[in-house]
PDB file of N, CA and C in Angstrom:
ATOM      1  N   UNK A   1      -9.132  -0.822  14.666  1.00  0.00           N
ATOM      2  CA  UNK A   1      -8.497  -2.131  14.831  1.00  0.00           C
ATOM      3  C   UNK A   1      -7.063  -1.905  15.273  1.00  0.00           C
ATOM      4  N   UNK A   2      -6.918  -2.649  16.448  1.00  0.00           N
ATOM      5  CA  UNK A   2      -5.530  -2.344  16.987  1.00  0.00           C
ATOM      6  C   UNK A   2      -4.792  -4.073  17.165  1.00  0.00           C
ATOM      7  N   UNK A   3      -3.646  -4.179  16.236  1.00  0.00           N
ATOM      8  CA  UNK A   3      -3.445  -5.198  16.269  1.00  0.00           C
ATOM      9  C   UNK A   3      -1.508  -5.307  16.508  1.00  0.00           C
ATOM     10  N   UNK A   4      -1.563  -4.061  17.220  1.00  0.00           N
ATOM     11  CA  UNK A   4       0.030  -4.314  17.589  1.00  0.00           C
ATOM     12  C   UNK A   4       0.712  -3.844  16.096  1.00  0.00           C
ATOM     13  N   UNK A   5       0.454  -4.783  14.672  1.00  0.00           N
ATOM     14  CA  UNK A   5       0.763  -4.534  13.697  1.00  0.00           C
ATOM     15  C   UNK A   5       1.448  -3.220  12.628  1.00  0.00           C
ATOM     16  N   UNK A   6       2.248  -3.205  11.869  1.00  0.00           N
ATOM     17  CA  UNK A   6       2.262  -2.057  10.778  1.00  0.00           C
ATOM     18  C   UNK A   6       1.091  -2.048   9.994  1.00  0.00           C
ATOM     19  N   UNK A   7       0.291  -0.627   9.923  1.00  0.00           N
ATOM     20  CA  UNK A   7      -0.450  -0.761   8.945  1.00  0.00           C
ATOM     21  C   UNK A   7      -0.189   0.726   8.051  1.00  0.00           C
ATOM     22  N   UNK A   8      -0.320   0.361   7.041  1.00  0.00           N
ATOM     23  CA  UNK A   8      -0.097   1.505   5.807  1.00  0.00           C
ATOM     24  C   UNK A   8      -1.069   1.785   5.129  1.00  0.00           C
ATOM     25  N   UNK A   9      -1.094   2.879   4.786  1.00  0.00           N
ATOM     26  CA  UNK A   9      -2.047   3.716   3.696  1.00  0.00           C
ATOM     27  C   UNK A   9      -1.391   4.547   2.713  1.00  0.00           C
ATOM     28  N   UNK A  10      -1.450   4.487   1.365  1.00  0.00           N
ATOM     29  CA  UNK A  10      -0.851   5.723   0.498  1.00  0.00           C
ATOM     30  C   UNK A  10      -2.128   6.170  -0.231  1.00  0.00           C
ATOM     31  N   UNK A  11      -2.539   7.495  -0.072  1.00  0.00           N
ATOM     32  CA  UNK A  11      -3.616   7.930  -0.394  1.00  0.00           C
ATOM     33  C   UNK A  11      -3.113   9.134  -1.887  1.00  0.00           C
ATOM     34  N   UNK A  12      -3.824   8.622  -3.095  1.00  0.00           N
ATOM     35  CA  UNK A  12      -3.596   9.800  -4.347  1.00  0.00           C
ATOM     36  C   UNK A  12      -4.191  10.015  -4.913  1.00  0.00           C
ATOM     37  N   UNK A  13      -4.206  10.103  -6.579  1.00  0.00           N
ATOM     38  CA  UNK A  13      -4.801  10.375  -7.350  1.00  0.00           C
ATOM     39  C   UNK A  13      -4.578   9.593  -8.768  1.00  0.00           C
ATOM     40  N   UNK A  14      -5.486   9.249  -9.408  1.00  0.00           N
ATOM     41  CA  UNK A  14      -5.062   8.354 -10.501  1.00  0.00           C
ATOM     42  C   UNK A  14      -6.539   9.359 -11.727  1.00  0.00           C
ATOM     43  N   UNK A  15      -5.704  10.164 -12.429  1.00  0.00           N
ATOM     44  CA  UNK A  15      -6.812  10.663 -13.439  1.00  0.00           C
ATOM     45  C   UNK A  15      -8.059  11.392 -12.843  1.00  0.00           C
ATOM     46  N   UNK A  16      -7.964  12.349 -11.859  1.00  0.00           N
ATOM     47  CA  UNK A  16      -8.743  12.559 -10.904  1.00  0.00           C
ATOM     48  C   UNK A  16      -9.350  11.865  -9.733  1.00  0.00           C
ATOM     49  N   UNK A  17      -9.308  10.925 -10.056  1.00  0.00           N
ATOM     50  CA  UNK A  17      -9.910   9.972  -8.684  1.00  0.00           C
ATOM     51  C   UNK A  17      -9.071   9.571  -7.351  1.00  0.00           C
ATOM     52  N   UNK A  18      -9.629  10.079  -6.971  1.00  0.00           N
ATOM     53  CA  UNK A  18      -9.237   9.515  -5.328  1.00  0.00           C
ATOM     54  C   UNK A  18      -8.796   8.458  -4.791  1.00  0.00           C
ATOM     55  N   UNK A  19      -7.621   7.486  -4.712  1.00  0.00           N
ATOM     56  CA  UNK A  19      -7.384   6.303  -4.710  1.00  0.00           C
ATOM     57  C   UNK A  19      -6.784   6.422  -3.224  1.00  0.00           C
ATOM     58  N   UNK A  20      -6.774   5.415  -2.849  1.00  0.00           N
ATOM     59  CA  UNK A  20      -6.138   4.789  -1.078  1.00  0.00           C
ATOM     60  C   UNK A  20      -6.160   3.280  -1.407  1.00  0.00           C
ATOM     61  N   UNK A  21      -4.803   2.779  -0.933  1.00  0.00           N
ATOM     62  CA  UNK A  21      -4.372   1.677  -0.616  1.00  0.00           C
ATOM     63  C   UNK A  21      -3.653   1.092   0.526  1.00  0.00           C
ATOM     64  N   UNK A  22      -4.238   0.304   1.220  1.00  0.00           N
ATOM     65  CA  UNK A  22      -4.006  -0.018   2.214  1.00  0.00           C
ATOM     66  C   UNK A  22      -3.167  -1.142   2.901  1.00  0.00           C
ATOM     67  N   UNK A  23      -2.437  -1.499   3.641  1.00  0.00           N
ATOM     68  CA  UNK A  23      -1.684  -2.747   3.611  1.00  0.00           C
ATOM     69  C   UNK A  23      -1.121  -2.982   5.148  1.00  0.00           C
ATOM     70  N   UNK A  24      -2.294  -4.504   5.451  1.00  0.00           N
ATOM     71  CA  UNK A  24      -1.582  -4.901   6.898  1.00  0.00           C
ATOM     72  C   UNK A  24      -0.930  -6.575   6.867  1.00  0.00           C
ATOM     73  N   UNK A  25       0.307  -6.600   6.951  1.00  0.00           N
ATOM     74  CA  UNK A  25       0.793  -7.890   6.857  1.00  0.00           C
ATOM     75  C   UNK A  25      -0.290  -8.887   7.908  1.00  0.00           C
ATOM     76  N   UNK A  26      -0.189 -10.042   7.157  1.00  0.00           N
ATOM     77  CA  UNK A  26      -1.125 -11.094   8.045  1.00  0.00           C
ATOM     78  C   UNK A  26       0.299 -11.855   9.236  1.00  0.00           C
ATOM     79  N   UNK A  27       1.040 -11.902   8.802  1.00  0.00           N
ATOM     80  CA  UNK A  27       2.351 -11.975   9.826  1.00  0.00           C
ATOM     81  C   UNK A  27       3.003 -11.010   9.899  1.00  0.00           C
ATOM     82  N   UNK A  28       2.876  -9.831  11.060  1.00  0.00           N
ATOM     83  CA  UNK A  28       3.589  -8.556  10.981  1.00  0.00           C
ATOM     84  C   UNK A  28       4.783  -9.147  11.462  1.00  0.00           C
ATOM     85  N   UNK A  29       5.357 -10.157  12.259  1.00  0.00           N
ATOM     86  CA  UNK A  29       6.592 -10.499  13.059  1.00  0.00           C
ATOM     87  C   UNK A  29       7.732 -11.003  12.057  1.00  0.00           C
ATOM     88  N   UNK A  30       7.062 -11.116  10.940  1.00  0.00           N
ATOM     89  CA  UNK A  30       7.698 -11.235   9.691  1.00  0.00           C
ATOM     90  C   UNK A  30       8.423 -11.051   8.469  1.00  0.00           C
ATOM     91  N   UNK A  31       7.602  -9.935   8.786  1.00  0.00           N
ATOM     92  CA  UNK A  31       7.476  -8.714   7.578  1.00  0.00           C
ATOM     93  C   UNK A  31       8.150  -7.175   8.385  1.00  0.00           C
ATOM     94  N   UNK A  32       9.362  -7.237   7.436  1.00  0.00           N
ATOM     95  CA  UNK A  32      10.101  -5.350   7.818  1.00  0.00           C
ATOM     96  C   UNK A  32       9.147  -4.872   7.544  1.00  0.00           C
ATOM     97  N   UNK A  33       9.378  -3.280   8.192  1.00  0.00           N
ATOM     98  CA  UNK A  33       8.886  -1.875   7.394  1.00  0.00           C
ATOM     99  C   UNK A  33       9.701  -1.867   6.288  1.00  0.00           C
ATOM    100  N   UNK A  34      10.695  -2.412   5.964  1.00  0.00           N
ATOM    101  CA  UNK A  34      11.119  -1.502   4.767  1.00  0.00           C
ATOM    102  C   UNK A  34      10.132  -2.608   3.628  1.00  0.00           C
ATOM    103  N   UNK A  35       9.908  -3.894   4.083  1.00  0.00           N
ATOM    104  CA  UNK A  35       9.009  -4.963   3.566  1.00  0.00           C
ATOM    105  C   UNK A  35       8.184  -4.610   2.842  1.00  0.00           C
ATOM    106  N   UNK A  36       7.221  -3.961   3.729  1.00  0.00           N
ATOM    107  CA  UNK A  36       5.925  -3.112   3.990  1.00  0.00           C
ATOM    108  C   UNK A  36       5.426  -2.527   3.078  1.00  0.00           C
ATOM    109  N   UNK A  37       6.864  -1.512   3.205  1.00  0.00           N
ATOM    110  CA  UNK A  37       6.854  -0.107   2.320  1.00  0.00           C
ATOM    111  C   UNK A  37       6.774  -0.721   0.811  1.00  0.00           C
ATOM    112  N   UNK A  38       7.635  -1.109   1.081  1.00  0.00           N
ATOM    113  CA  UNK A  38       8.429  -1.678  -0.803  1.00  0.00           C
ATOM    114  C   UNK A  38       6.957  -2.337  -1.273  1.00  0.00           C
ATOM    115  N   UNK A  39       6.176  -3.338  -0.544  1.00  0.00           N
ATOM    116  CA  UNK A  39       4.843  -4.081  -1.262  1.00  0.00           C
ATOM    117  C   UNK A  39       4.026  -2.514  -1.372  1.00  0.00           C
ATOM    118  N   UNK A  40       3.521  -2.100  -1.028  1.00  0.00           N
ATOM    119  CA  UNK A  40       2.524  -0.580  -0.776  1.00  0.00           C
ATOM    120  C   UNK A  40       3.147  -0.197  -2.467  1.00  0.00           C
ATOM    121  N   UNK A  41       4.303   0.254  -2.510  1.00  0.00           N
ATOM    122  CA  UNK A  41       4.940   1.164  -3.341  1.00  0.00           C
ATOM    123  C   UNK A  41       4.801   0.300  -4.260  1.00  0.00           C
ATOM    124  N   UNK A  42       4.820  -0.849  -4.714  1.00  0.00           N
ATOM    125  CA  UNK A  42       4.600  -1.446  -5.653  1.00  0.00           C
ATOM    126  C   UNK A  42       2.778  -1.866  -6.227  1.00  0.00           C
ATOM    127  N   UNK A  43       2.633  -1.689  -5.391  1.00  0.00           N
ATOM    128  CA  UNK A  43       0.883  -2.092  -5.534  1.00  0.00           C
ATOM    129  C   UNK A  43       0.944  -0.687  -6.321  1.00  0.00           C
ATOM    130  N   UNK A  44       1.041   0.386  -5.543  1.00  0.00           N
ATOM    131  CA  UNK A  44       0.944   1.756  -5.903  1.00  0.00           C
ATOM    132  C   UNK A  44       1.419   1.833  -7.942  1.00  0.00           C
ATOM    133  N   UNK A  45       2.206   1.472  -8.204  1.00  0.00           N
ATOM    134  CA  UNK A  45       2.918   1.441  -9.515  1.00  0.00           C
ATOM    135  C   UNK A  45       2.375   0.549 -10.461  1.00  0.00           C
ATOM    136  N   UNK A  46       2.029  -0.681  -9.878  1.00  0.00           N
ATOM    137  CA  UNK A  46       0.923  -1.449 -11.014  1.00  0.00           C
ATOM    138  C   UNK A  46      -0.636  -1.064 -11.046  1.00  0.00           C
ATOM    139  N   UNK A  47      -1.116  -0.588 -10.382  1.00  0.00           N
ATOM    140  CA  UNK A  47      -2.397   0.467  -9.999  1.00  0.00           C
ATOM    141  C   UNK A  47      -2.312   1.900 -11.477  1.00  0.00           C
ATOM    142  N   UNK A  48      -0.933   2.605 -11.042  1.00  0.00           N
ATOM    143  CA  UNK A  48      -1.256   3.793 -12.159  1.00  0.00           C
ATOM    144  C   UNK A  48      -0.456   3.128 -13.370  1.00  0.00           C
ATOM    145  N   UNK A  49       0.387   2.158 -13.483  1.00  0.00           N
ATOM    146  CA  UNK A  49       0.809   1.737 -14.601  1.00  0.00           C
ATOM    147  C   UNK A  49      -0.910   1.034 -15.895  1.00  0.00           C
ATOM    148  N   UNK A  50      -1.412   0.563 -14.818  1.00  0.00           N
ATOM    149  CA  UNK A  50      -2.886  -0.335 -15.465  1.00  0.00           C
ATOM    150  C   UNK A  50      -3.909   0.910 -15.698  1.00  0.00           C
ATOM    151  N   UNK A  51      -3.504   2.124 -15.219  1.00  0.00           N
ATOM    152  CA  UNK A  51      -4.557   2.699 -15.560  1.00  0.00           C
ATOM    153  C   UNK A  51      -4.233   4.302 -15.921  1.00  0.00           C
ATOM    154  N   UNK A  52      -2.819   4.171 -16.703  1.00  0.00           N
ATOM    155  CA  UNK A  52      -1.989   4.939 -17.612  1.00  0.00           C
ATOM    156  C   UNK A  52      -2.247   4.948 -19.092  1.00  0.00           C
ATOM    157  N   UNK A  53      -2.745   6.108 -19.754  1.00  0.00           N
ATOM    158  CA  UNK A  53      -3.194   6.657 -21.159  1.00  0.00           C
ATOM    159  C   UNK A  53      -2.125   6.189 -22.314  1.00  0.00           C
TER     160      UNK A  53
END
């Protein structure tokens, strides 16, 4: 899919498992990269925070 757009992936690990998260703004003309980044990185942190021992 080629949509002109930023699209992101942060690919890790949460307790062995293989996690990828992905993120394409529905208004890229809208939305910074630094936007982008910062939502990704936060998805990323409530993801291993929810599934922290």
């Amino acid at each position: 899919l080629n949509t002109g757009a930023d699209y992101w992936r942060a690919v890790f690990d949460i307790d062995g498992r293989f996690v990828s998260v992905s993120l394409m703004p529905n208004t890229p003309e809208q939305v910074s990269r630094a936007q982008s980044i910062a939502t990704l990185d936060a998805q990323i942190d409530r993801l291993k925070a929810a599934n922290a021992r």
